[in-house]
N, C-alpha and C. Protein backbone atom coordinates (compact mmCIF):
# COMPACT_ATOMS: atom_id res chain seq x y z
N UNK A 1 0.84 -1.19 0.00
CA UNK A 1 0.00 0.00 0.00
C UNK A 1 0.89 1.25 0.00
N UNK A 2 0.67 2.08 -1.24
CA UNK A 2 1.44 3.59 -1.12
C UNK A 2 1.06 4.18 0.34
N UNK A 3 2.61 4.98 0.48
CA UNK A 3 2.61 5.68 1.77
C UNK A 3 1.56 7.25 1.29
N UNK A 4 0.96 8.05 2.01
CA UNK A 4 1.11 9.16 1.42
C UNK A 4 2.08 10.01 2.15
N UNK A 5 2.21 10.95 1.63
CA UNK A 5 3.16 12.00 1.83
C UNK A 5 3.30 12.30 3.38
N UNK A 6 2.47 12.60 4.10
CA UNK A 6 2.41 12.98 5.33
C UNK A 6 3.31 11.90 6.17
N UNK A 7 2.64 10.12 5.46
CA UNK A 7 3.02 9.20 6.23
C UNK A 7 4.19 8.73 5.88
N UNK A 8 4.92 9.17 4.93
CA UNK A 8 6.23 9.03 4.23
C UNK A 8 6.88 10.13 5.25
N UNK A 9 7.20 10.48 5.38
CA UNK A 9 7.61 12.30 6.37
C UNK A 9 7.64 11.61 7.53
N UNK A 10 6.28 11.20 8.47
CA UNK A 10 6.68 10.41 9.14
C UNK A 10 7.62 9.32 10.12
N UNK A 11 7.46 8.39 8.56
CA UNK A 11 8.13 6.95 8.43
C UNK A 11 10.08 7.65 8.91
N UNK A 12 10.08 8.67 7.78
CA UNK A 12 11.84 8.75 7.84
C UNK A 12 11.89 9.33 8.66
N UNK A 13 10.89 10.40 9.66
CA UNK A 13 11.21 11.19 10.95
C UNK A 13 11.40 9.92 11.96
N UNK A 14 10.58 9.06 11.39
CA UNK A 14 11.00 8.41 13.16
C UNK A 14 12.26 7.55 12.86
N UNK A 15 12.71 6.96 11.78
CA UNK A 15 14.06 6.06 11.35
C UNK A 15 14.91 7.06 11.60
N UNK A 16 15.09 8.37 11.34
CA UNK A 16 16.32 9.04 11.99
C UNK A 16 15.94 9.26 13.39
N UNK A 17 15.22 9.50 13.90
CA UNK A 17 15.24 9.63 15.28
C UNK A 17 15.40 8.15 15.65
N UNK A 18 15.36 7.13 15.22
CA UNK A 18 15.78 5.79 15.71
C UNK A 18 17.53 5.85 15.58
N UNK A 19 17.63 6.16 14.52
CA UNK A 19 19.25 6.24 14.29
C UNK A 19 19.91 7.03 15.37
N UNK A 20 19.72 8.61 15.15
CA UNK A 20 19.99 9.86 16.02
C UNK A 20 20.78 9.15 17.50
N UNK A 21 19.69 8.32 17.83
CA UNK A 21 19.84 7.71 19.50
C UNK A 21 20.66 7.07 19.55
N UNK A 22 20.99 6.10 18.54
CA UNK A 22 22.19 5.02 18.75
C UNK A 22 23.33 5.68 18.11
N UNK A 23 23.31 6.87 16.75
CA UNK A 23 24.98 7.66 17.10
C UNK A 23 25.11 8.29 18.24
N UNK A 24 24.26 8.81 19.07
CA UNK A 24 24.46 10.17 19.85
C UNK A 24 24.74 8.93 21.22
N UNK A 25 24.40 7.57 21.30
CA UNK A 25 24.61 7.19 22.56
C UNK A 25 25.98 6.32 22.50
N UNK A 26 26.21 6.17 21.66
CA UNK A 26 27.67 5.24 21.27
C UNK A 26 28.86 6.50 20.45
N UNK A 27 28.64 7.68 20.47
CA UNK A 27 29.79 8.54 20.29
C UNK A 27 29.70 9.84 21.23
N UNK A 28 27.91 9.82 21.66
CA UNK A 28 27.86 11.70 23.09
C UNK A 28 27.55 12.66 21.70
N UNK A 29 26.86 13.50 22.42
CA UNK A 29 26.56 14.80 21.65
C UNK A 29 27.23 15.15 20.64
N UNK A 30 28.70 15.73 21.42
CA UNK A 30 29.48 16.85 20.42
C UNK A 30 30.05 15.78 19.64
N UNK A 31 30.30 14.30 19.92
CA UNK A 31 31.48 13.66 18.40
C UNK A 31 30.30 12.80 17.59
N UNK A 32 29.46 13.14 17.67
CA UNK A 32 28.12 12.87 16.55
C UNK A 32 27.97 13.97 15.72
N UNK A 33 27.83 13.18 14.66
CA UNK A 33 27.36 14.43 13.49
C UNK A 33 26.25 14.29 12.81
N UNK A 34 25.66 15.12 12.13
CA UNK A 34 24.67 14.50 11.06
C UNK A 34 24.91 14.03 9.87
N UNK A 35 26.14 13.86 9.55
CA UNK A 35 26.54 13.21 8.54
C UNK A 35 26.11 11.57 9.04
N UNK A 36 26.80 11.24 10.34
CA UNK A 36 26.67 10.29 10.73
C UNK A 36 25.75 9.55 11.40
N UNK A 37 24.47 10.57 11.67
CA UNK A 37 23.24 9.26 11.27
C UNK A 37 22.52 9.41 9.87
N UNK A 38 22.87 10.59 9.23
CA UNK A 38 22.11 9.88 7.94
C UNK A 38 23.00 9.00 7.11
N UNK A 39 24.46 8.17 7.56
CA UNK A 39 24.93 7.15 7.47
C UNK A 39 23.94 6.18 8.11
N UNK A 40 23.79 6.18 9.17
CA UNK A 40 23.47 4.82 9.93
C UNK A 40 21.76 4.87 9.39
N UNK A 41 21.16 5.73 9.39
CA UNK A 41 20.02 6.03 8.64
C UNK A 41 19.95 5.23 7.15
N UNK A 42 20.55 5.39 6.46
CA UNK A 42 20.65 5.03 5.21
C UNK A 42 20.14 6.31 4.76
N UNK A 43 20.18 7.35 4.76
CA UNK A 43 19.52 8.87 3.96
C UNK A 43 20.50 9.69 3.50
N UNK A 44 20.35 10.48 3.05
CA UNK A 44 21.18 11.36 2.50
C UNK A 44 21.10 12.52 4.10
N UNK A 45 22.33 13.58 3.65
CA UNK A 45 22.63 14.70 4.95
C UNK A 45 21.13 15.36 4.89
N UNK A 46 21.06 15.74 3.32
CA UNK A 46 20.06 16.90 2.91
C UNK A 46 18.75 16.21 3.69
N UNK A 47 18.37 14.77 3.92
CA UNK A 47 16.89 14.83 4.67
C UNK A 47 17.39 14.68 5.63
N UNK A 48 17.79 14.61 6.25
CA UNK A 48 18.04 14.77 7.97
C UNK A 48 17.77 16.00 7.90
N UNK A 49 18.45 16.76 7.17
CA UNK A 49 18.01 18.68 7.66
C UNK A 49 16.79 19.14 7.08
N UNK A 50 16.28 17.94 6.09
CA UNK A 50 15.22 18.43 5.87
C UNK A 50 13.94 18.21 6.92
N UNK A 51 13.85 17.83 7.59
CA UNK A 51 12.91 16.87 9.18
C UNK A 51 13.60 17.57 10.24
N UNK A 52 14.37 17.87 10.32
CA UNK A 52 15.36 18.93 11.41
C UNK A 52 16.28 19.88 11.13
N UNK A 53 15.95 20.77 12.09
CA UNK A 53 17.39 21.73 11.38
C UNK A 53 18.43 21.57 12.04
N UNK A 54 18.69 21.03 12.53
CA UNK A 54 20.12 20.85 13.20
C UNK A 54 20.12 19.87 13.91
N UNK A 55 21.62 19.45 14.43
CA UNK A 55 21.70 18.58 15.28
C UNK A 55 21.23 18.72 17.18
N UNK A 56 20.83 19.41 17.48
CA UNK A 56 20.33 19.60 18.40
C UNK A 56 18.90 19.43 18.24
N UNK A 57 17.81 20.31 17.01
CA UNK A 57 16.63 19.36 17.24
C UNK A 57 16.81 18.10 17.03
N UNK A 58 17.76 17.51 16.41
CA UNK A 58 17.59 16.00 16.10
C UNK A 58 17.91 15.24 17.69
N UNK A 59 18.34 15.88 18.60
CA UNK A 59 18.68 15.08 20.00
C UNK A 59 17.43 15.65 20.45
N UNK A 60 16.88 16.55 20.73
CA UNK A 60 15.65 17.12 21.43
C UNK A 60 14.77 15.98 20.42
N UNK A 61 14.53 15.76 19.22
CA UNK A 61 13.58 15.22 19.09
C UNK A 61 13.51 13.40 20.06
N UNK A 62 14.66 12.85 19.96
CA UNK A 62 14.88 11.64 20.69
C UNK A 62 14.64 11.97 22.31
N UNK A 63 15.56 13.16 22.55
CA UNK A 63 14.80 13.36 23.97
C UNK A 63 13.42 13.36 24.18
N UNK A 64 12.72 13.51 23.58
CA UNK A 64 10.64 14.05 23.67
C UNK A 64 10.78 12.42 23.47
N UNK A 65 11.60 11.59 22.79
CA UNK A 65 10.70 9.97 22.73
C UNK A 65 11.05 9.38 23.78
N UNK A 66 12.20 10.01 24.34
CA UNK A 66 12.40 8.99 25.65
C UNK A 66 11.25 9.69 26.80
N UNK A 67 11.16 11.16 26.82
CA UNK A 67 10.39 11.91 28.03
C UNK A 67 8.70 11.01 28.05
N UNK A 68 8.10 11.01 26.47
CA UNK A 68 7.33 10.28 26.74
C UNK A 68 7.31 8.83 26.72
N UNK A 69 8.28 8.05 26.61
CA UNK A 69 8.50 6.65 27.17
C UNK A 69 8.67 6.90 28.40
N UNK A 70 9.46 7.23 29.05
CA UNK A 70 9.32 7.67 31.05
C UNK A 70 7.82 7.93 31.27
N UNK A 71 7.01 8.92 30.83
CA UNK A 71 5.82 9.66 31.17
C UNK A 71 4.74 8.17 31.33
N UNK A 72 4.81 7.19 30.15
CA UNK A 72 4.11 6.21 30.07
C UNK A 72 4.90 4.93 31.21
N UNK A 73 5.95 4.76 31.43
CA UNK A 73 6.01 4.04 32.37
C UNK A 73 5.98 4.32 33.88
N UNK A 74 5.78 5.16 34.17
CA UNK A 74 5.34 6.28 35.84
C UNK A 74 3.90 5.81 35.86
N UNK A 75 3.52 6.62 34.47
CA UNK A 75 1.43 5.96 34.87
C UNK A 75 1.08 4.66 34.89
N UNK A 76 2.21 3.85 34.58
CA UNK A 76 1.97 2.15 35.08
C UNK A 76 2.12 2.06 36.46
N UNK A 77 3.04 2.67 36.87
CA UNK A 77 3.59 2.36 38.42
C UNK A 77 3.02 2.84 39.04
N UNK A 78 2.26 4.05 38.80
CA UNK A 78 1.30 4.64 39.69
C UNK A 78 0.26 4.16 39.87
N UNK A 79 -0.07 3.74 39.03
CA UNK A 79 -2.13 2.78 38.72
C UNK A 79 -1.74 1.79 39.67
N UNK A 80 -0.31 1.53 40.09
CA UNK A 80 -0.45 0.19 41.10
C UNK A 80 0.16 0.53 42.05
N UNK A 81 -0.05 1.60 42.80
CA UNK A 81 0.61 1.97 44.62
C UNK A 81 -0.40 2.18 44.78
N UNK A 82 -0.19 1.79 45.85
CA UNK A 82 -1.34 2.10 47.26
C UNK A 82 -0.95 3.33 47.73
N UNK A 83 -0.13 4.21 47.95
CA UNK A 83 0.37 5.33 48.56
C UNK A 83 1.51 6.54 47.99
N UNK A 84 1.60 7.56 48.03
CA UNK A 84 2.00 7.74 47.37
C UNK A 84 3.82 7.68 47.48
N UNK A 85 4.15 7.46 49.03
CA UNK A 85 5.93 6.93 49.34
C UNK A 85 5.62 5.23 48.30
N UNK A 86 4.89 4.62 48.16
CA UNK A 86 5.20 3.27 47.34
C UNK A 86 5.40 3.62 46.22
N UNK A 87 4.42 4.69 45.65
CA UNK A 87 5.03 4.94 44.03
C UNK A 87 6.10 5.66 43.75
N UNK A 88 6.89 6.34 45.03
CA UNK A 88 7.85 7.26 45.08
C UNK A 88 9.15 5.89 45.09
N UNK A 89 9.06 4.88 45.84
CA UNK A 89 10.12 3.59 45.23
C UNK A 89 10.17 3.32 45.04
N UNK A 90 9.06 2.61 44.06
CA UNK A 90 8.58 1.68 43.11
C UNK A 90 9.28 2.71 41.28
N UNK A 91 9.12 3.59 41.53
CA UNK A 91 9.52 4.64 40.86
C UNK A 91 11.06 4.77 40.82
N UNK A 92 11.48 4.90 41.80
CA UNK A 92 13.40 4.90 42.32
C UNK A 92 13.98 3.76 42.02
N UNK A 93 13.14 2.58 42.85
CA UNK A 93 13.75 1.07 42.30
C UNK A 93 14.06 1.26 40.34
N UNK A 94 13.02 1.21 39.84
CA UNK A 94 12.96 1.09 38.49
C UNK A 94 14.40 1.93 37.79
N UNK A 95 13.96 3.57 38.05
CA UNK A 95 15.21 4.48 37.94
C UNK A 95 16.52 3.91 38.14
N UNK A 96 16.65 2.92 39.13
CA UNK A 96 18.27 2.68 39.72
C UNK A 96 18.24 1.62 38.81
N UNK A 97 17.69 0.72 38.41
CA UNK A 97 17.69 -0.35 37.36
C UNK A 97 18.00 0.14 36.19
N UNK A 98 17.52 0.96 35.88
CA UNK A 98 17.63 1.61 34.33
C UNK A 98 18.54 2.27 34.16
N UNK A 99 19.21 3.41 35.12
CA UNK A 99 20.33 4.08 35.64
C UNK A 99 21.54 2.84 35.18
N UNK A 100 21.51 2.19 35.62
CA UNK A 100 22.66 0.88 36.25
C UNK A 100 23.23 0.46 34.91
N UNK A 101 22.41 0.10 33.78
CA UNK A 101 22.43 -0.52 32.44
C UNK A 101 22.27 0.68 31.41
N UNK A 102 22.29 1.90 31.77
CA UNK A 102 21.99 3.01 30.67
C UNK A 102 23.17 4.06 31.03
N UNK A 103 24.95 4.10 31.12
CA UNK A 103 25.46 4.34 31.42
C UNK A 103 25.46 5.95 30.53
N UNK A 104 25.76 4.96 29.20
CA UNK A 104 25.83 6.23 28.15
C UNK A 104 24.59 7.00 27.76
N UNK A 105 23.43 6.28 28.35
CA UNK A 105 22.35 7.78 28.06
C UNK A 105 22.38 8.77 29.21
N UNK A 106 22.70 8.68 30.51
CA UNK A 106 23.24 9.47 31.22
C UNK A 106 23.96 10.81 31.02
N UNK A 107 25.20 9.68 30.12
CA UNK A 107 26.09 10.80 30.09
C UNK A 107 25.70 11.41 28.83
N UNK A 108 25.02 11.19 27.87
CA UNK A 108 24.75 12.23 26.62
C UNK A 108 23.71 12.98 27.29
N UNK A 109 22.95 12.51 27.80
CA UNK A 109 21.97 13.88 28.75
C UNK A 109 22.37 14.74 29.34
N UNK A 110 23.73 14.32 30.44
CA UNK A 110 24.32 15.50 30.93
C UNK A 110 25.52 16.47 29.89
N UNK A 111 25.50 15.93 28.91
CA UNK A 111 26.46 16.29 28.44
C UNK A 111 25.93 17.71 26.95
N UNK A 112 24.36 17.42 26.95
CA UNK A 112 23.74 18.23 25.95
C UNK A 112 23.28 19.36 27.44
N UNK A 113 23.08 18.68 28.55
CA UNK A 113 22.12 19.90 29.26
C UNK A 113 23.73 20.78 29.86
N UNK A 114 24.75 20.12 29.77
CA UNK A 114 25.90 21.56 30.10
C UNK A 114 25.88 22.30 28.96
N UNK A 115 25.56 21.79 27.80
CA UNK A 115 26.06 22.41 26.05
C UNK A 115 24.89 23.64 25.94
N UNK A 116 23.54 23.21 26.37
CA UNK A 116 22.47 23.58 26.45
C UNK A 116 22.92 25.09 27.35
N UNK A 117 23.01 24.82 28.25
CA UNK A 117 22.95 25.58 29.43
C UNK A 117 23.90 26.79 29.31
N UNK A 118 24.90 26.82 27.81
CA UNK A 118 25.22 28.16 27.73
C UNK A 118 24.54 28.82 26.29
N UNK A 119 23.33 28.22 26.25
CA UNK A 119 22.82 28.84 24.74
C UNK A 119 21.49 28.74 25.12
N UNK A 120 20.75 30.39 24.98
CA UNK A 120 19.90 31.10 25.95
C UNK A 120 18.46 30.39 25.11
N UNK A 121 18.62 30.43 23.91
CA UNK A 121 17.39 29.38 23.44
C UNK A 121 17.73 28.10 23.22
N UNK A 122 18.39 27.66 23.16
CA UNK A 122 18.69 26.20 23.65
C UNK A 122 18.18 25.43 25.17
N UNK A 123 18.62 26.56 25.73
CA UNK A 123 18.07 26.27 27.01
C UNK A 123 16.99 26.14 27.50
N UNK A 124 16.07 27.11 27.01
CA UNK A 124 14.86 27.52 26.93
C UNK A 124 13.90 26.09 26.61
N UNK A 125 14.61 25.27 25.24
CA UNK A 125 14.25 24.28 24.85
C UNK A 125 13.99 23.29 25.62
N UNK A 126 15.00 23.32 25.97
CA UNK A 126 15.48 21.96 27.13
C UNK A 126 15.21 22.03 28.02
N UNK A 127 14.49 23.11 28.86
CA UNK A 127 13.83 23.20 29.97
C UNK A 127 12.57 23.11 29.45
N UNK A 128 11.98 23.38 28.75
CA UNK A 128 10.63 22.82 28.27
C UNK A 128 10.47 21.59 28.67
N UNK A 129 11.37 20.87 27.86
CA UNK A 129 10.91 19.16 28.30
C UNK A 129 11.18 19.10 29.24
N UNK A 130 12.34 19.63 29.96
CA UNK A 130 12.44 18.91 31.32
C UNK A 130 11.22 19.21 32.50
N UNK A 131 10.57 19.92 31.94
CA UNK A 131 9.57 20.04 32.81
C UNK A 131 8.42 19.39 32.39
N UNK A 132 8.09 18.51 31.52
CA UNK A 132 6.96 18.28 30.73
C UNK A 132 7.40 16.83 31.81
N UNK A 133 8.73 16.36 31.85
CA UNK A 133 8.93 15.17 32.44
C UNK A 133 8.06 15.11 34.22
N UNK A 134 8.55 16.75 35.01
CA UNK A 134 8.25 16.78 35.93
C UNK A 134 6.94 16.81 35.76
N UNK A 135 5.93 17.32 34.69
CA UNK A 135 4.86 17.62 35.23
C UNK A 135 3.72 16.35 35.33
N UNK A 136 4.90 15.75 34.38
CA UNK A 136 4.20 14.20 34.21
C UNK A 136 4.30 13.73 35.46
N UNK A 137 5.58 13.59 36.24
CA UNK A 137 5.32 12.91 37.43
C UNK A 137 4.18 13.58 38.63
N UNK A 138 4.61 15.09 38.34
CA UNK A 138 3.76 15.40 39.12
C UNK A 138 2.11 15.11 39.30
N UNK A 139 1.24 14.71 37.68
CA UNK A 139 0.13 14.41 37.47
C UNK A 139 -0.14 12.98 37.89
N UNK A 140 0.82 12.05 37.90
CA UNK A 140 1.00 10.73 38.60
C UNK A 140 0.41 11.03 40.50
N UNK A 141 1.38 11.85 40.63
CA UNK A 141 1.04 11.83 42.25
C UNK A 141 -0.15 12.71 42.55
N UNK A 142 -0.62 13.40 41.29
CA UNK A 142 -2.48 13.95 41.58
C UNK A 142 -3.24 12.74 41.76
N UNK A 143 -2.73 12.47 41.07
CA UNK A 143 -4.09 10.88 41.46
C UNK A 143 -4.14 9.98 42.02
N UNK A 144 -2.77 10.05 42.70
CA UNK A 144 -2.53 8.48 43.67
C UNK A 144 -3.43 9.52 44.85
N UNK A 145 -3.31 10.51 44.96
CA UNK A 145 -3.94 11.44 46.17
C UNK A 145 -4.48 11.64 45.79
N UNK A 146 -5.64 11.69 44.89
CA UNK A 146 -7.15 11.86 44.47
C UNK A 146 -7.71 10.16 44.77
N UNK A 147 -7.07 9.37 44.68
CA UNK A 147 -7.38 7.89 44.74
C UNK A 147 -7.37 7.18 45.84
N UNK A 148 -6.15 7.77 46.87
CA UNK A 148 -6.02 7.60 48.35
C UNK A 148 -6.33 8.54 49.77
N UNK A 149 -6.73 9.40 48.94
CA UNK A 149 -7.31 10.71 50.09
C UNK A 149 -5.70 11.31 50.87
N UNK A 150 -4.60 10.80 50.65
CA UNK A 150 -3.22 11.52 50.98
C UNK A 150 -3.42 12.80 50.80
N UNK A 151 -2.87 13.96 51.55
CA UNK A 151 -2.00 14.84 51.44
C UNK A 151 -0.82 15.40 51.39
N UNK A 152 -0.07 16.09 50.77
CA UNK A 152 1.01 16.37 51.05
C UNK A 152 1.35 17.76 51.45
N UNK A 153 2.33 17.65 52.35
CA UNK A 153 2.42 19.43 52.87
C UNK A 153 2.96 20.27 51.78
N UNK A 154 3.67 19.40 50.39
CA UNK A 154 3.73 20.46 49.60
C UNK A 154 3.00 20.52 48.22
N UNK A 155 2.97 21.60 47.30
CA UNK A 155 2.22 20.85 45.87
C UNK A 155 3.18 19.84 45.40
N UNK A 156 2.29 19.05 44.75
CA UNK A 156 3.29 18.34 43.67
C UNK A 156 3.91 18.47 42.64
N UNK A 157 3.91 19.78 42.25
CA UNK A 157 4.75 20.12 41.52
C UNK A 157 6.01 20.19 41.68
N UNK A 158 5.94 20.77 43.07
CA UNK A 158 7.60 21.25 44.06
C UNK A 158 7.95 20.04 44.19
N UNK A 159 7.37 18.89 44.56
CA UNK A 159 7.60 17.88 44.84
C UNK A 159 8.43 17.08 43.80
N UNK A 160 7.82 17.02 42.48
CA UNK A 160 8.10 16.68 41.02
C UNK A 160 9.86 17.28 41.25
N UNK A 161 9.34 18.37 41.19
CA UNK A 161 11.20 18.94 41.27
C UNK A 161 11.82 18.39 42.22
N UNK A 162 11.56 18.30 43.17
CA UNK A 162 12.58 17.97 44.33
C UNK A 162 12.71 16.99 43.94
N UNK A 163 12.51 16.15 43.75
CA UNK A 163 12.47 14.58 42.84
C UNK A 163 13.38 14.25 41.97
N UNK A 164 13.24 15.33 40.81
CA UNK A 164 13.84 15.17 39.64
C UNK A 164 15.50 15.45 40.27
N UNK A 165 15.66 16.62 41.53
CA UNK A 165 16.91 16.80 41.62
C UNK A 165 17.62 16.05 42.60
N UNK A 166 16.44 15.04 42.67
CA UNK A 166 17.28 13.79 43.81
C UNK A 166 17.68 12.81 42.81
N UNK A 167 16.85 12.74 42.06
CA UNK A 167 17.18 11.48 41.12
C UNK A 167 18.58 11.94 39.86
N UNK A 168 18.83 13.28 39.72
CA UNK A 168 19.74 14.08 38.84
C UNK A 168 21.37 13.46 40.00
N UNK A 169 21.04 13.95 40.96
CA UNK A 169 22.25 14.01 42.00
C UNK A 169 22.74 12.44 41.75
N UNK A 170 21.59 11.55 42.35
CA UNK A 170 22.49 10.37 42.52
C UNK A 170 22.77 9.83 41.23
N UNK A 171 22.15 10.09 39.97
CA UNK A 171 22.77 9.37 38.88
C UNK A 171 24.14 10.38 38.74
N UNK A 172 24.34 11.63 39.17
CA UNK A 172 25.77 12.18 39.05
C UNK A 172 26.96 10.85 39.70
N UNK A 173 26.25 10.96 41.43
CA UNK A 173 27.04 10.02 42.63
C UNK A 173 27.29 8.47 41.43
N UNK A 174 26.61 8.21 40.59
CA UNK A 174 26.55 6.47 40.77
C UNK A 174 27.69 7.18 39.15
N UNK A 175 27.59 7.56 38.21
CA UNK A 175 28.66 8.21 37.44
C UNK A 175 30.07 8.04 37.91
N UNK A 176 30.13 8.85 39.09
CA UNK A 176 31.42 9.35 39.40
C UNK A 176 31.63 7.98 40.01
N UNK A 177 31.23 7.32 40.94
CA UNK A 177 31.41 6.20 41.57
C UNK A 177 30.29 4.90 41.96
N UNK A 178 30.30 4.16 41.09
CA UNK A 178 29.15 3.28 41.04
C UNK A 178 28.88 2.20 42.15
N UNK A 179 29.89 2.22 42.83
CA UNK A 179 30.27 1.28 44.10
C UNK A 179 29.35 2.05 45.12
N UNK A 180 29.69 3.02 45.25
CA UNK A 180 29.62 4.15 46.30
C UNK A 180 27.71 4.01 46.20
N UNK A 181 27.18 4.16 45.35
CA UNK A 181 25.82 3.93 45.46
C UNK A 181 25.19 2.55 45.12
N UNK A 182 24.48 1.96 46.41
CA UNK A 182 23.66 1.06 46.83
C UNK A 182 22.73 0.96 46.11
N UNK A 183 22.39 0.04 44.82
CA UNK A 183 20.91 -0.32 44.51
C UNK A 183 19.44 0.26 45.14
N UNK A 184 19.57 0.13 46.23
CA UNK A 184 18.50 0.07 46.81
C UNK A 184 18.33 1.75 47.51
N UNK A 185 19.34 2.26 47.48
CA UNK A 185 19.70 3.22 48.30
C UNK A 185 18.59 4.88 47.50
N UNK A 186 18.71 4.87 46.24
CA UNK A 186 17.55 5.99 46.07
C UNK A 186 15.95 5.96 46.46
N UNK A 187 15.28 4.49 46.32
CA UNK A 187 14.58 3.78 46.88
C UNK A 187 14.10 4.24 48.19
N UNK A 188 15.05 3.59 49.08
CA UNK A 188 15.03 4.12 50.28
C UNK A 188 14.77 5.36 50.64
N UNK A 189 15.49 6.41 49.95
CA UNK A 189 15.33 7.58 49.96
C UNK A 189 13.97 8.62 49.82
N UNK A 190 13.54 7.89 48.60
CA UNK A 190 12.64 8.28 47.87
C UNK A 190 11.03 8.13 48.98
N UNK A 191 10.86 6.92 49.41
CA UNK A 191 10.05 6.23 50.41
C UNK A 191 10.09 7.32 51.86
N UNK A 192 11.17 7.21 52.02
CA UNK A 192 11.54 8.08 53.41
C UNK A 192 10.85 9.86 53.43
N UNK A 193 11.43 10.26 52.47
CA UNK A 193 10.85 11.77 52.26
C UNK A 193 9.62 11.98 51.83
N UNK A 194 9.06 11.18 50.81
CA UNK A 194 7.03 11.01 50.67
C UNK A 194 7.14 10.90 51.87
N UNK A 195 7.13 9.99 52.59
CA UNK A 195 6.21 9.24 53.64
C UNK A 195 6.23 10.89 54.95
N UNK A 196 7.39 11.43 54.97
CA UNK A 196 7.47 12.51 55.59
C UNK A 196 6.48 13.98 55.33
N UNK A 197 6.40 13.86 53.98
CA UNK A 197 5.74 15.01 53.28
C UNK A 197 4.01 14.53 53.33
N UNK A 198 3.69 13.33 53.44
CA UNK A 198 1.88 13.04 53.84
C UNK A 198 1.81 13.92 55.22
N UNK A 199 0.85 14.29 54.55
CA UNK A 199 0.26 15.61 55.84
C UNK A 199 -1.20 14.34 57.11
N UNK A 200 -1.00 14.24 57.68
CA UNK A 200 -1.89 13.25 58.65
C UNK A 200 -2.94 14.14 58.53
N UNK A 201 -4.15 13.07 58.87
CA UNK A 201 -5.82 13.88 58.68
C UNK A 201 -6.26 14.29 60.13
């Protein structure tokens, strides 16, 4: 069956963004080029820039597929806590699993959000999603507390953040020294501070 046009556009947006991920995670940001996934692509340079203009939307676009692959596996884990400290480790467990075996997407994340972070619309960008990630979690923990009658002494939004910069820190800690952080140990963490932040009725 002919593609039409729209679904042709498509088809090759998402094969380079399939590609994009595996140069940018087996060479990092800056020693990726776009020459070199519309190699691994099989495309010419000219459609890669034609679906993106640069190599930075082409990582922002893979970033938005991973933000909403995270976004969809949180609302699994959430539909199944009872509380909202269980979905806060049930959540961490998973993270430290994925953390553990995803060395190099780590480091191309931190390594676009320093690149990011001196280019004033770049940045701009990249804080977009990064908050689309938080707000996702944060809409997770609306409903475990719409579902369990919990409160928390703070919104969940703040919460979302405080989150994101616990979970930022220790994938720095398990980076620099992977010994040094315990499996179980964000987990723990994670459990400990919800369970502190439920406001009693």
């Amino acid at each position: 069956m002919r593609l039409t046009r729209a679904e042709s556009r498509a088809r090759t947006r998402g094969e380079l963004v399939d590609a994009a991920r595996t140069v940018f995670l087996e060479r990092g940001y800056h020693a990726a080029s776009v020459d070199g996934v519309a190699d691994a692509a099989g495309y010419s340079t000219g459609a890669v820039y034609s679906a993106f203009g640069s190599k930075a939307e082409l990582f922002l676009a893979v970033f938005d597929a991973r933000v909403a692959e995270r976004a969809r596996q949180m609302e699994r884990i959430g539909s199944g806590a009872a509380t909202v400290a269980e979905f806060g480790e049930r959540l961490a467990r998973q993270f430290s699993t994925m953390s553990k075996g995803e060395r190099a997407w780590s480091l191309l994340v931190i390594e676009f959000w320093a690149h990011a972070a001196r280019d004033r619309e770049l940045r701009r960008r990249f804080a977009e999603r990064h908050e689309a990630l938080k707000a996702a979690i944060a809409g997770v923990l609306d409903e475990i507390l719409r579902r369990t009658g919990e409160r928390l002494a703070l919104p969940t939004e703040q919460v979302a953040t405080a989150s994101a910069a616990l979970v930022n820190g220790m994938t720095l800690e398990r980076l620099a020294n992977p010994d040094g952080v315990p499996d179980e140990l964000l987990a723990s963490v994670a459990g400990l501070v919800l369970r502190g932040l439920v406001v009693e009725p």
